[in-house]
PDB file of N, CA and C in Angstrom:
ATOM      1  N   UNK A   1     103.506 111.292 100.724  1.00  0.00           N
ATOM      2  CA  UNK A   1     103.245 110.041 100.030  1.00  0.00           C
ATOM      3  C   UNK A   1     104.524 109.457  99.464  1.00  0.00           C
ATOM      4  N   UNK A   2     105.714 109.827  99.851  1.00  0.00           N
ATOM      5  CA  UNK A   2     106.915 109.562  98.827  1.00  0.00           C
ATOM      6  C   UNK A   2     107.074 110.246  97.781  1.00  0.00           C
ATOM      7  N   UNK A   3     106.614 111.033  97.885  1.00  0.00           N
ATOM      8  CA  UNK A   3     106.634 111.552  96.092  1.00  0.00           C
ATOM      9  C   UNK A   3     107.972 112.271  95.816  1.00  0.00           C
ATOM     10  N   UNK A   4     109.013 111.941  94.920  1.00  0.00           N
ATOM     11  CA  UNK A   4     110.387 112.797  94.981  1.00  0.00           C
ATOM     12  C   UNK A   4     110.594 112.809  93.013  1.00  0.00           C
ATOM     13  N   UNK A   5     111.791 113.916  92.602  1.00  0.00           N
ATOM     14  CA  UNK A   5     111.619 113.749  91.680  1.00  0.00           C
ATOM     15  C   UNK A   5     112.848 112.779  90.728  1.00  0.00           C
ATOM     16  N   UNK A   6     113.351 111.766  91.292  1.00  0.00           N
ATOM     17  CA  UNK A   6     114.254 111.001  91.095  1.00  0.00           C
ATOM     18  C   UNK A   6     113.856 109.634  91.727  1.00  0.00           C
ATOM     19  N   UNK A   7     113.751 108.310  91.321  1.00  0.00           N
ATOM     20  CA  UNK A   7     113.677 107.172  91.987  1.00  0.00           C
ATOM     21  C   UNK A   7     114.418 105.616  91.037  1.00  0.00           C
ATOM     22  N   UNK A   8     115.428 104.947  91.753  1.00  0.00           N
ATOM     23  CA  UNK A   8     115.762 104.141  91.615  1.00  0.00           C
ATOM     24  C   UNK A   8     114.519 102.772  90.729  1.00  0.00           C
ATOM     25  N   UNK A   9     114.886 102.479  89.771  1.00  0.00           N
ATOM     26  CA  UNK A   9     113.945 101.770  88.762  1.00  0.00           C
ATOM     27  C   UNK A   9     113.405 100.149  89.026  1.00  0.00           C
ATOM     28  N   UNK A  10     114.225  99.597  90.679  1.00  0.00           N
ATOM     29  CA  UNK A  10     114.065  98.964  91.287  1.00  0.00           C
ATOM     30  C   UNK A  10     112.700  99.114  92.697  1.00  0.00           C
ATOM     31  N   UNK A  11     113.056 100.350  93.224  1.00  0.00           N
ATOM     32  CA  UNK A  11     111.800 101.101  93.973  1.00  0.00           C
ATOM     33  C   UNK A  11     110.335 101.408  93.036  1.00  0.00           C
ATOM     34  N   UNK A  12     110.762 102.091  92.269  1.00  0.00           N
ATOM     35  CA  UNK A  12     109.684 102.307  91.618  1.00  0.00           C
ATOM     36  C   UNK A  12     108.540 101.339  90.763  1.00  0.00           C
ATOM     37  N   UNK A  13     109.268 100.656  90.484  1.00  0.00           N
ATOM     38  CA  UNK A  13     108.681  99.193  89.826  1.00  0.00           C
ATOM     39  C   UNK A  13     107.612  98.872  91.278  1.00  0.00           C
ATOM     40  N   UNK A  14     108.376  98.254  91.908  1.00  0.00           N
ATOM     41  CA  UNK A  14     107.735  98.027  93.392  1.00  0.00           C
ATOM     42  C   UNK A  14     106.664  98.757  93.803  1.00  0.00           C
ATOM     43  N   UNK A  15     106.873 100.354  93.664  1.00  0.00           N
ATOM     44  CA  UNK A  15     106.093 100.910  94.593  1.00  0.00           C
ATOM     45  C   UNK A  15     105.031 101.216  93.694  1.00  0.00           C
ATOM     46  N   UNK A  16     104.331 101.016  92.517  1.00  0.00           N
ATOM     47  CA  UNK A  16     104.003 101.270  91.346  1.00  0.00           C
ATOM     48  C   UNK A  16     103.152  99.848  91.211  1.00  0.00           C
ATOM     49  N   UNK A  17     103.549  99.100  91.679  1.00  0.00           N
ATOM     50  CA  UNK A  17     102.748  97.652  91.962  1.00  0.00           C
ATOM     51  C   UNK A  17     103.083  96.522  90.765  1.00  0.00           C
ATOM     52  N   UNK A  18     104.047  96.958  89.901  1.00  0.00           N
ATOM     53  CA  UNK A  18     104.424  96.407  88.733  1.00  0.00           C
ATOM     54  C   UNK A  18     105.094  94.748  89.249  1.00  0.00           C
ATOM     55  N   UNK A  19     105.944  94.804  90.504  1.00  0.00           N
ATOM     56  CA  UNK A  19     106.347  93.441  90.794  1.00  0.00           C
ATOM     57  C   UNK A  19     106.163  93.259  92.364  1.00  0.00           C
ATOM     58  N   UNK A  20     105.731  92.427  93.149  1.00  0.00           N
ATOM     59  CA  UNK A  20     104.951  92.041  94.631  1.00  0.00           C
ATOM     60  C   UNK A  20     105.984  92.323  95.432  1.00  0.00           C
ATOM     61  N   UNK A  21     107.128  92.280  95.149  1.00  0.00           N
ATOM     62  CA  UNK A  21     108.679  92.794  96.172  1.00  0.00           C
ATOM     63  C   UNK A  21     109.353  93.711  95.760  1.00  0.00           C
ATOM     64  N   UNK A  22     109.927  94.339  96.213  1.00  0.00           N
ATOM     65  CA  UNK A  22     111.457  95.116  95.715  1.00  0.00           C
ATOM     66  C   UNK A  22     112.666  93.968  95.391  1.00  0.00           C
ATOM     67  N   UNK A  23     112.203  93.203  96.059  1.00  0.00           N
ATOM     68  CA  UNK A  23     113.481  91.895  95.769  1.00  0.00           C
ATOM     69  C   UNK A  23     113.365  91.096  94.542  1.00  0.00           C
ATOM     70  N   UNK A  24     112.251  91.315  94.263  1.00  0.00           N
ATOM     71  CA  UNK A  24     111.926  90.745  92.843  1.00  0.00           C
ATOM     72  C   UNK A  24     111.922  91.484  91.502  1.00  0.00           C
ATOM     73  N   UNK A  25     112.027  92.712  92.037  1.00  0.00           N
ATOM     74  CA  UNK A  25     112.180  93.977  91.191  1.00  0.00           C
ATOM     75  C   UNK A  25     113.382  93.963  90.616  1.00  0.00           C
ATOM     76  N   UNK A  26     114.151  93.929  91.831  1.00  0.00           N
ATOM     77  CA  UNK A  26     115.403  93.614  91.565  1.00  0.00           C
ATOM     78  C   UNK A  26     116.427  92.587  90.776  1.00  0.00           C
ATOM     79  N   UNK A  27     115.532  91.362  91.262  1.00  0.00           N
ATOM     80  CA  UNK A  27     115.788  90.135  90.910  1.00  0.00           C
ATOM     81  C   UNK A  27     116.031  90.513  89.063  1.00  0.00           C
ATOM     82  N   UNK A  28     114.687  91.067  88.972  1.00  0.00           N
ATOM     83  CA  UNK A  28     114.084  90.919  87.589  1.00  0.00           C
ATOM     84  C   UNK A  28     115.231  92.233  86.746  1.00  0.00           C
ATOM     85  N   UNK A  29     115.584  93.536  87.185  1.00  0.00           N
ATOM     86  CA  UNK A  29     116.582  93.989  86.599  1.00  0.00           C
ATOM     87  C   UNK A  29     117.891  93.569  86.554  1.00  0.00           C
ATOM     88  N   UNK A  30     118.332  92.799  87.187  1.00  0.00           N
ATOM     89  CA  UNK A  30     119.635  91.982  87.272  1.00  0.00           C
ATOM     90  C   UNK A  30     119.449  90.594  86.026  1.00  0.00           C
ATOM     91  N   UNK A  31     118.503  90.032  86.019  1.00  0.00           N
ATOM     92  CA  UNK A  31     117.757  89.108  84.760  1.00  0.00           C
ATOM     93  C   UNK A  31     118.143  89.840  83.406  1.00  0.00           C
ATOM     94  N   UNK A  32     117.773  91.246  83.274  1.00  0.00           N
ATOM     95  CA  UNK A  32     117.585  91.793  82.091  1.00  0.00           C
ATOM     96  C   UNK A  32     116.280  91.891  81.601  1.00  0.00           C
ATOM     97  N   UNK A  33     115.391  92.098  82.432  1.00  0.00           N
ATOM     98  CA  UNK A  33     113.821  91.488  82.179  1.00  0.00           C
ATOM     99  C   UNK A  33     113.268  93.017  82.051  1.00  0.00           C
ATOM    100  N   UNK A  34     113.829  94.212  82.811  1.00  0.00           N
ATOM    101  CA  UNK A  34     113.562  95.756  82.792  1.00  0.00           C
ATOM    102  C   UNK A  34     114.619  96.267  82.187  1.00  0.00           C
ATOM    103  N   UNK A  35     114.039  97.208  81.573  1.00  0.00           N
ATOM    104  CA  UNK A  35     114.624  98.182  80.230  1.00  0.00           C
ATOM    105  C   UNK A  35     114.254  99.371  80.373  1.00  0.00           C
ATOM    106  N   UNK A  36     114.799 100.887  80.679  1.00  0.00           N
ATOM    107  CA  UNK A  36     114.493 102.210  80.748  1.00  0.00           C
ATOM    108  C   UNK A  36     115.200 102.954  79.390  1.00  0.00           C
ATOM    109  N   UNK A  37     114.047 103.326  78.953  1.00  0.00           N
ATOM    110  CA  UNK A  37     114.319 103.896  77.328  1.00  0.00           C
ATOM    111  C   UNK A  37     115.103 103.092  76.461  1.00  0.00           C
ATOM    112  N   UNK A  38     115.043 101.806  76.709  1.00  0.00           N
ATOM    113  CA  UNK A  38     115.602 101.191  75.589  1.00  0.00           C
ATOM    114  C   UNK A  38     116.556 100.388  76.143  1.00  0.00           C
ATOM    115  N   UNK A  39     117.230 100.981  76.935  1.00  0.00           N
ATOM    116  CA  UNK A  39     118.546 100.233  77.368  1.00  0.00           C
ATOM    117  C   UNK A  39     118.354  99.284  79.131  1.00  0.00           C
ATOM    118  N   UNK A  40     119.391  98.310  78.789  1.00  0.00           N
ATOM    119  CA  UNK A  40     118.973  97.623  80.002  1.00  0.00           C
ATOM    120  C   UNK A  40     119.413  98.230  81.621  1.00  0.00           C
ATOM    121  N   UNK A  41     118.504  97.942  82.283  1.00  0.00           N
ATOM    122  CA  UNK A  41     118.743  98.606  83.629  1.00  0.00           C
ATOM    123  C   UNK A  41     118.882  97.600  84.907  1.00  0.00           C
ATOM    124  N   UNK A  42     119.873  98.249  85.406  1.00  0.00           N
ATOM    125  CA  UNK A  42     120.493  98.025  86.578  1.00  0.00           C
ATOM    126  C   UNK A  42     119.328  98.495  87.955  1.00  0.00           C
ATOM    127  N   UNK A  43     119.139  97.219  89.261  1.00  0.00           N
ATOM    128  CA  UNK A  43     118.301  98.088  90.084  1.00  0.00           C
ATOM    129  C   UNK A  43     118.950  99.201  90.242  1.00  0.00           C
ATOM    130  N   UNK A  44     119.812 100.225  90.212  1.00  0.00           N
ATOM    131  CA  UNK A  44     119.891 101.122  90.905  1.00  0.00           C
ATOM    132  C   UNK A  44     119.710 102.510  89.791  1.00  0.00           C
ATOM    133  N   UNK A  45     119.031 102.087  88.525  1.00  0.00           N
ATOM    134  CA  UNK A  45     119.511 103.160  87.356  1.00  0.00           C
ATOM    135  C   UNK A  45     118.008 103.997  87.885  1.00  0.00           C
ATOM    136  N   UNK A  46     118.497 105.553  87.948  1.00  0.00           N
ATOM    137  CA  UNK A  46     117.090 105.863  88.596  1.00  0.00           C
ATOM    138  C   UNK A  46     116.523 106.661  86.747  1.00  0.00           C
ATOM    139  N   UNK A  47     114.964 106.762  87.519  1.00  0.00           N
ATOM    140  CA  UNK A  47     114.058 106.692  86.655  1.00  0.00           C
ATOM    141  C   UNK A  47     113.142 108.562  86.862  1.00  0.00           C
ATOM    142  N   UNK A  48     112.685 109.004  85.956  1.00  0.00           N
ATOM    143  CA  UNK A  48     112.450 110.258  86.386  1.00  0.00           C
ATOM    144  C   UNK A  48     110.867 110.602  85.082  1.00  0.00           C
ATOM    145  N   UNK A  49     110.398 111.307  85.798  1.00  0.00           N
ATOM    146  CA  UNK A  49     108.830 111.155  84.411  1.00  0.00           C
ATOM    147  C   UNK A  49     109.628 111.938  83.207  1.00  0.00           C
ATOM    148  N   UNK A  50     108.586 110.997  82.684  1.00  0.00           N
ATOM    149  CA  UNK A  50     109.089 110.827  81.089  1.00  0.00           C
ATOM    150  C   UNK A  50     109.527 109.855  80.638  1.00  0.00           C
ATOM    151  N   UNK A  51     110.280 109.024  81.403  1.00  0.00           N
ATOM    152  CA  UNK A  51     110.777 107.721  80.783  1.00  0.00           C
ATOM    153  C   UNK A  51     110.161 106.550  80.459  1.00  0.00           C
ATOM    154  N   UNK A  52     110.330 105.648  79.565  1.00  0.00           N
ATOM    155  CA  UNK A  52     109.620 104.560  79.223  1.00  0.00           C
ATOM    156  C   UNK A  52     110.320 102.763  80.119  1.00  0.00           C
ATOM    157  N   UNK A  53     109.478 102.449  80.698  1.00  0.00           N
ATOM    158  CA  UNK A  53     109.882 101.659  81.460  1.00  0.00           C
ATOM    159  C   UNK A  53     109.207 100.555  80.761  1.00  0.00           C
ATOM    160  N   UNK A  54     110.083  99.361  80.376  1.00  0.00           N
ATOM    161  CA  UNK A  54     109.660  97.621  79.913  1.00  0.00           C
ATOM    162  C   UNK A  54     109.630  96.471  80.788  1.00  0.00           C
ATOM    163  N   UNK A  55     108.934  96.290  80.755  1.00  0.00           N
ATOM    164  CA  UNK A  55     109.103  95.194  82.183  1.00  0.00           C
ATOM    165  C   UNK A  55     108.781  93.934  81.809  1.00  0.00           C
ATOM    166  N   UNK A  56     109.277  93.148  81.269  1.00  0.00           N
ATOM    167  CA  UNK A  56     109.233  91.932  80.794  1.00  0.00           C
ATOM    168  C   UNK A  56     108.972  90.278  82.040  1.00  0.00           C
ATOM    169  N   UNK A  57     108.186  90.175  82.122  1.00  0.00           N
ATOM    170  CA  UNK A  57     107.968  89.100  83.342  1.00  0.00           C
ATOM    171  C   UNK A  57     106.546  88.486  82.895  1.00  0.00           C
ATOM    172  N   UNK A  58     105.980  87.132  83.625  1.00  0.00           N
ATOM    173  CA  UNK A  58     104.591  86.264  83.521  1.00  0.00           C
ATOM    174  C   UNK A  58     104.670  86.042  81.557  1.00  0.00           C
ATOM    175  N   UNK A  59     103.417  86.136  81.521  1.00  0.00           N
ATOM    176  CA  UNK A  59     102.834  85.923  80.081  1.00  0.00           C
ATOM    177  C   UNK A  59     102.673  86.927  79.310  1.00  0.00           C
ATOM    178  N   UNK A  60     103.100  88.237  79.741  1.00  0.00           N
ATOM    179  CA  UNK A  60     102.693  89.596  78.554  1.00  0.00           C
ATOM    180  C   UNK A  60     103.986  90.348  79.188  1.00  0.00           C
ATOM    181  N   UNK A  61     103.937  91.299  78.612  1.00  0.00           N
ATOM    182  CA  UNK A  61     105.282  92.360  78.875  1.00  0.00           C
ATOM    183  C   UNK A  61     104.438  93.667  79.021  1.00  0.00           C
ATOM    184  N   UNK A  62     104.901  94.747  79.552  1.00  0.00           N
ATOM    185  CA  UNK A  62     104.403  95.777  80.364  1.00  0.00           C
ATOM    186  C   UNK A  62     105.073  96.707  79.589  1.00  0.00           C
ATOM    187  N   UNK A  63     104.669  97.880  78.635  1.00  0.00           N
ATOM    188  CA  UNK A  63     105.709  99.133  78.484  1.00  0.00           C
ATOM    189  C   UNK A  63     104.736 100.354  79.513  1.00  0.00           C
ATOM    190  N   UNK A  64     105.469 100.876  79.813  1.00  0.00           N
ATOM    191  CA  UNK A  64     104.768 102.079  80.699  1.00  0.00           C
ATOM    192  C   UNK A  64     105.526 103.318  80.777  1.00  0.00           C
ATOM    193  N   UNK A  65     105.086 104.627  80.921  1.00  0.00           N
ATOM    194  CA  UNK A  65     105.392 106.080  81.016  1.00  0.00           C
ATOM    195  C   UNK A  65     105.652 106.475  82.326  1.00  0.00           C
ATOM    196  N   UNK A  66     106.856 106.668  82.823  1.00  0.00           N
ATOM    197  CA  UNK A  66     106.715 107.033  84.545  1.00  0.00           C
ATOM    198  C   UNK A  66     105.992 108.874  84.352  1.00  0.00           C
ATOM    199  N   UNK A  67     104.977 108.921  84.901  1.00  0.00           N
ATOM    200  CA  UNK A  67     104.513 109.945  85.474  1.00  0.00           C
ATOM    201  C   UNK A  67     104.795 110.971  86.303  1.00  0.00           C
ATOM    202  N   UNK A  68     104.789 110.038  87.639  1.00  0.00           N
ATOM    203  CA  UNK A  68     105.020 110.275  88.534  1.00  0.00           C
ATOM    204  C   UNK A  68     106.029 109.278  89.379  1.00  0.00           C
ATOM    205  N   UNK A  69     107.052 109.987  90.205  1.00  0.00           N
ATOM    206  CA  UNK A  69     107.387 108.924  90.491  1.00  0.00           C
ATOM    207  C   UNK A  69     107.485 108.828  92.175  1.00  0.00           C
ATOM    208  N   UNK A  70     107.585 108.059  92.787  1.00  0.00           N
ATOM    209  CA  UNK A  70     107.259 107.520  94.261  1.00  0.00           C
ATOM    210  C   UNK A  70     108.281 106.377  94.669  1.00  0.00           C
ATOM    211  N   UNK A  71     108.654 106.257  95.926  1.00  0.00           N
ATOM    212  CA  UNK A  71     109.869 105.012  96.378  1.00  0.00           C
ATOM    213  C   UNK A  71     108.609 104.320  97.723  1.00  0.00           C
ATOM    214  N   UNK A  72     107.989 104.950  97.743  1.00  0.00           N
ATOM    215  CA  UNK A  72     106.651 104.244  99.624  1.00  0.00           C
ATOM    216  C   UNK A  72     105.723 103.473  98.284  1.00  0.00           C
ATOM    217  N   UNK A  73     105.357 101.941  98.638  1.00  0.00           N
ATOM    218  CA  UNK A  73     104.519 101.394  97.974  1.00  0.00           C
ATOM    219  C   UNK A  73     102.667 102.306  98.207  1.00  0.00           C
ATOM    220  N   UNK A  74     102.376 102.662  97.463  1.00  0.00           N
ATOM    221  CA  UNK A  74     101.211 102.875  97.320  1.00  0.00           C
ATOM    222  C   UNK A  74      99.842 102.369  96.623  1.00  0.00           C
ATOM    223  N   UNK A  75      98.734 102.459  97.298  1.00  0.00           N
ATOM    224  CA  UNK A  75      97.791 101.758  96.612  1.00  0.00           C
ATOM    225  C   UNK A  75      97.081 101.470  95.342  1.00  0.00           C
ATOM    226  N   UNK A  76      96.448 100.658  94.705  1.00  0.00           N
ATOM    227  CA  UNK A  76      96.529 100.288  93.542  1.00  0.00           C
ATOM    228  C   UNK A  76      95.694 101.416  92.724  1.00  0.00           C
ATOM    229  N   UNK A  77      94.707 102.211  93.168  1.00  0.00           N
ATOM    230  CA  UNK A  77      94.174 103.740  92.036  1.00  0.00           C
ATOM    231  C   UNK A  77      95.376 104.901  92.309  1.00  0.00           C
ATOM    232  N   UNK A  78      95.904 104.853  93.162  1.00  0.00           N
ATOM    233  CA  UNK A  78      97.337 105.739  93.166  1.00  0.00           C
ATOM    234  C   UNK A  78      98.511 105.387  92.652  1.00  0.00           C
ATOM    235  N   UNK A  79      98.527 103.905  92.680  1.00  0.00           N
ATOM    236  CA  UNK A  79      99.973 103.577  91.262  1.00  0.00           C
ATOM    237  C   UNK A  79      99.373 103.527  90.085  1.00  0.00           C
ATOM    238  N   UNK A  80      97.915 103.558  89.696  1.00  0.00           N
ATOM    239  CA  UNK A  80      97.738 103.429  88.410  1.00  0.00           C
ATOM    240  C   UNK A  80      98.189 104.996  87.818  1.00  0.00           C
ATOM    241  N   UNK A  81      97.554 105.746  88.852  1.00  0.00           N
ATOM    242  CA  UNK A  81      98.240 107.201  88.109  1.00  0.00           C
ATOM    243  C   UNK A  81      99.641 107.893  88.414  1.00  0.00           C
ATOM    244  N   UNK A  82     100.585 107.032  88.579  1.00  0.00           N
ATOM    245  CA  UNK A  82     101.873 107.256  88.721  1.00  0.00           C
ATOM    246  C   UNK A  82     102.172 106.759  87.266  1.00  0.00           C
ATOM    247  N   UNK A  83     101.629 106.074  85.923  1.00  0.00           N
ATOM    248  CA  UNK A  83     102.255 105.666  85.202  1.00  0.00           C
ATOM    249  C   UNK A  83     101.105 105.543  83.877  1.00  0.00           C
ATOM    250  N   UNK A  84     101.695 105.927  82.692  1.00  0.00           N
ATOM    251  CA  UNK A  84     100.672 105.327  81.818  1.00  0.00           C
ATOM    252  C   UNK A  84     101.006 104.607  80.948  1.00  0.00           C
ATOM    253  N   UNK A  85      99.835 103.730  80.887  1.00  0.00           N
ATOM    254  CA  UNK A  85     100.324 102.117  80.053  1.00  0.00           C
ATOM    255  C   UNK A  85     100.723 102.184  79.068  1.00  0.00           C
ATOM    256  N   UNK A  86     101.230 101.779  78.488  1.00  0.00           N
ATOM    257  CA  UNK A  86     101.299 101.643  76.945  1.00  0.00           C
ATOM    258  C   UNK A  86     101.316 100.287  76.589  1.00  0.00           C
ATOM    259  N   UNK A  87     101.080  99.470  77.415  1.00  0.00           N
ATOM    260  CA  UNK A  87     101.328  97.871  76.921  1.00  0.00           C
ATOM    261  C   UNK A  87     100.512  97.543  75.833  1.00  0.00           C
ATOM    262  N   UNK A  88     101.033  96.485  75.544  1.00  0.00           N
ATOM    263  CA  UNK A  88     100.270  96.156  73.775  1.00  0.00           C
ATOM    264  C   UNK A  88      98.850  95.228  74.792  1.00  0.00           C
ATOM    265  N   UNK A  89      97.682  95.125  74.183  1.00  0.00           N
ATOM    266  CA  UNK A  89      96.672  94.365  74.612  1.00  0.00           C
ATOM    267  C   UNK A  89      97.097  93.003  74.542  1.00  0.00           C
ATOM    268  N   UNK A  90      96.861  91.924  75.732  1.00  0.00           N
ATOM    269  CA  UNK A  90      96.970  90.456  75.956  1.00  0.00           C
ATOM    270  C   UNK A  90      96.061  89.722  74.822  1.00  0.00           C
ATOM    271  N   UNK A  91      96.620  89.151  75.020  1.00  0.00           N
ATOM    272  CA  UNK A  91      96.008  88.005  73.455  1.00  0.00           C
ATOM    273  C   UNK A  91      95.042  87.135  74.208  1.00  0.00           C
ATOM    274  N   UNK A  92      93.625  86.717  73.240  1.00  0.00           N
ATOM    275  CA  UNK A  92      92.660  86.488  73.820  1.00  0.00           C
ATOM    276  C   UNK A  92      92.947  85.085  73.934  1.00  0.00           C
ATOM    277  N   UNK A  93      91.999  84.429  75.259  1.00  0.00           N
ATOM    278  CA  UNK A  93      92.186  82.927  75.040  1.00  0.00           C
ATOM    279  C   UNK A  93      91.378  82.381  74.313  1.00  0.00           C
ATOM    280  N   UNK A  94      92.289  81.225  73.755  1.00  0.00           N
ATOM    281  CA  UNK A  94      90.857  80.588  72.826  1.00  0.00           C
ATOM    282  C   UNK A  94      89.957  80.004  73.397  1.00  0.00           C
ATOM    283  N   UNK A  95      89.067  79.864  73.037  1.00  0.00           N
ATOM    284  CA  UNK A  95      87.560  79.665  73.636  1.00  0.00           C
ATOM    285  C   UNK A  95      87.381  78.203  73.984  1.00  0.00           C
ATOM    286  N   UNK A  96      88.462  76.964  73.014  1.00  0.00           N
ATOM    287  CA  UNK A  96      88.848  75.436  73.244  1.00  0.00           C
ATOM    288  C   UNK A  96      89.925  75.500  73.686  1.00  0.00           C
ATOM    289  N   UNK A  97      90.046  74.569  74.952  1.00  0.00           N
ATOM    290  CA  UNK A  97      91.333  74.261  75.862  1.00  0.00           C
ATOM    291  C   UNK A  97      91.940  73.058  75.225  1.00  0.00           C
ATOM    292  N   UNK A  98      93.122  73.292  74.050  1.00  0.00           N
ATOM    293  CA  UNK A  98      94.060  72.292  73.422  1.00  0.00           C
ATOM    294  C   UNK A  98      94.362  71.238  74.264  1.00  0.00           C
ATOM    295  N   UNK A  99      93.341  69.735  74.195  1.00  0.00           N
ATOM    296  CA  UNK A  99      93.907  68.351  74.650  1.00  0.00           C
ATOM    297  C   UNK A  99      93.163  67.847  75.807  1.00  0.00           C
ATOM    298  N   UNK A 100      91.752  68.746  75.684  1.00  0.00           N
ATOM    299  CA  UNK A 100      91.238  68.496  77.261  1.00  0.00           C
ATOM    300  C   UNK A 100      89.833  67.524  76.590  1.00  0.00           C
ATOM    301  N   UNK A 101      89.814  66.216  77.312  1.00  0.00           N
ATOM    302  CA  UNK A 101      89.641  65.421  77.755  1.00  0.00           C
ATOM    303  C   UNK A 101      88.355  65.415  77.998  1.00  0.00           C
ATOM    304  N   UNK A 102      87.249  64.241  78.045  1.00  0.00           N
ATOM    305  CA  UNK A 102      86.046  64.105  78.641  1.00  0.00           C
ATOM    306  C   UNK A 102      86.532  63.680  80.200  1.00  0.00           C
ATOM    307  N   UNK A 103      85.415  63.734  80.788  1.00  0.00           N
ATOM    308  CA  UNK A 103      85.483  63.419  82.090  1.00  0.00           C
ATOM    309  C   UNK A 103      85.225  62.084  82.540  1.00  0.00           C
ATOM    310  N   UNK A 104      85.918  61.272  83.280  1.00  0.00           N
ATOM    311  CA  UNK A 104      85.743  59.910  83.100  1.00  0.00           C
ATOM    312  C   UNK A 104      86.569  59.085  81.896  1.00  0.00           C
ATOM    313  N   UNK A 105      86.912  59.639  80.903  1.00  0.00           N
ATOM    314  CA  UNK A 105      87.777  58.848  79.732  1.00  0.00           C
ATOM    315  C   UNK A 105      88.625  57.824  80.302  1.00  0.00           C
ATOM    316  N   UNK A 106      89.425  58.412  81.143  1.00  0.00           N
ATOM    317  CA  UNK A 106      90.132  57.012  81.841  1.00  0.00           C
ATOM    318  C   UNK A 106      91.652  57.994  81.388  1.00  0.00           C
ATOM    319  N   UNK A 107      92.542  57.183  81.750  1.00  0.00           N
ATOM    320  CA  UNK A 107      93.611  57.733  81.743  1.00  0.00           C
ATOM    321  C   UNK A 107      94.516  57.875  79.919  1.00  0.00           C
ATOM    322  N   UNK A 108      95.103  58.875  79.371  1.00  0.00           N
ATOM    323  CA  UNK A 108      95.307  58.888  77.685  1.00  0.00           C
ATOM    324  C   UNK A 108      96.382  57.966  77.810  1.00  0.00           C
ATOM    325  N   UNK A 109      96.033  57.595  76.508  1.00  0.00           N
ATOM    326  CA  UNK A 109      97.148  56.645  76.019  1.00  0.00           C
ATOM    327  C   UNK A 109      98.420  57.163  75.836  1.00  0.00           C
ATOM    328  N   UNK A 110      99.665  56.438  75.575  1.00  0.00           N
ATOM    329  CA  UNK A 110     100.772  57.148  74.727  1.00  0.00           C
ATOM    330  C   UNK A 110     100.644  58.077  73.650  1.00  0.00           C
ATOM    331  N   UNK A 111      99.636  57.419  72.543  1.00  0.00           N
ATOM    332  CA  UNK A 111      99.368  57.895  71.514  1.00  0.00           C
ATOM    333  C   UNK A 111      98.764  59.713  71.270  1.00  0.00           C
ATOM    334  N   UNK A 112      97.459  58.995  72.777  1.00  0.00           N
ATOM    335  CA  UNK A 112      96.790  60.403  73.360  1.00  0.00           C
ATOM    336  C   UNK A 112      97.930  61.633  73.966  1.00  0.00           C
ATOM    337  N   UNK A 113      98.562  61.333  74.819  1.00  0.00           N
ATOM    338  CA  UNK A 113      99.265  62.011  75.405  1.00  0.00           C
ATOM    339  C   UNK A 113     100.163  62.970  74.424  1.00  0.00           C
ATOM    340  N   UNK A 114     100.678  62.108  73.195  1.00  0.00           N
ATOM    341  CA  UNK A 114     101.432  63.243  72.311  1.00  0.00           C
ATOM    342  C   UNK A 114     100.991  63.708  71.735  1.00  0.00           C
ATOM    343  N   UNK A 115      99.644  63.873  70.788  1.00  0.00           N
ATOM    344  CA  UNK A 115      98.872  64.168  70.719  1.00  0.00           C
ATOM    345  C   UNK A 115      98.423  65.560  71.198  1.00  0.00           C
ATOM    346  N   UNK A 116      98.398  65.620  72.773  1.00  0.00           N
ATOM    347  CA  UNK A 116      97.939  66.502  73.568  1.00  0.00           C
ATOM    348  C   UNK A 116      99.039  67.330  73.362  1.00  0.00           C
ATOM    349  N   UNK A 117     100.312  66.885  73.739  1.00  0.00           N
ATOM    350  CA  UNK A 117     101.147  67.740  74.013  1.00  0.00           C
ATOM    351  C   UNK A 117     101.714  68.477  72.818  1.00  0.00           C
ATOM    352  N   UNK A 118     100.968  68.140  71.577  1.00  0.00           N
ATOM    353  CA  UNK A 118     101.768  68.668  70.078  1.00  0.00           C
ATOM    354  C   UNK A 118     100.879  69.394  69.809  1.00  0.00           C
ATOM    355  N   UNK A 119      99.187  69.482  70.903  1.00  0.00           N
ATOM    356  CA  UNK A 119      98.419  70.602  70.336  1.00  0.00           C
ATOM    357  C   UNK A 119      98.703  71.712  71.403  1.00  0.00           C
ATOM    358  N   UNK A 120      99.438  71.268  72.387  1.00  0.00           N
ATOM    359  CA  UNK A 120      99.648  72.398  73.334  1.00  0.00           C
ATOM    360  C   UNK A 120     100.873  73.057  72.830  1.00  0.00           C
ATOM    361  N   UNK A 121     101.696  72.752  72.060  1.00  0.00           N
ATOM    362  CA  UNK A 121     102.852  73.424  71.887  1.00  0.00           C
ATOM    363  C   UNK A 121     103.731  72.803  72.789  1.00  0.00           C
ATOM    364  N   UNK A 122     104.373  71.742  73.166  1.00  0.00           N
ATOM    365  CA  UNK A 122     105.345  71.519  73.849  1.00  0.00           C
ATOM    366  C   UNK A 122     106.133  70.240  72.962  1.00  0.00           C
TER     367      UNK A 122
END
């Protein structure tokens, strides 16, 4: 299955299902977006169980425990147990969508529009 006891923190991300490419894995440790025990990582800093892996990308951030570790992408109940989560829980959505509109209203005004955009946060 790949299973070795050393793997590059660029592979493993990947094969672990954490990012859809290795190229983006990559992408994303060259960013500064992945962190192994604290410190920032390079794709090539390898990773070994025990370590705490951060993966900072989308709308939430990821901390996770490498377990196990693997470089062959494997399927999604077999990367879940290559790693255990520790991520903080996603924040709920609110139940009202800030600035949304009846249907038919017609197009917002200036007035409307900032409005919208000062309850969306922008």
């Amino acid at each position: 299955m790949g299973e070795v006891t050393r793997a590059r923190v660029d592979a493993w991300t990947w094969a672990v299902r954490l990012f859809p490419t290795r190229s983006a894995a990559a992408a994303a440790c060259r960013a500064g977006h992945v962190r192994v025990n604290g410190d920032r990582a390079k794709p090539a800093t390898m990773v070994v169980p025990g370590d705490e892996v951060h993966v900072r990308g989308g709308e939430r951030e990821r901390i996770v425990v490498v377990q196990r570790t693997v470089v062959k992408r494997v399927g999604a109940p077999v990367a879940v147990a290559c790693y255990l989560d520790r991520s903080p829980a996603p924040l709920p959505k609110e139940h009202v969508v800030a600035g949304e509109r009846d249907r038919g209203a017609g197009r917002p005004t200036k007035r409307d529009r900032r409005l919208i955009q000062k309850l969306r946060g922008h």
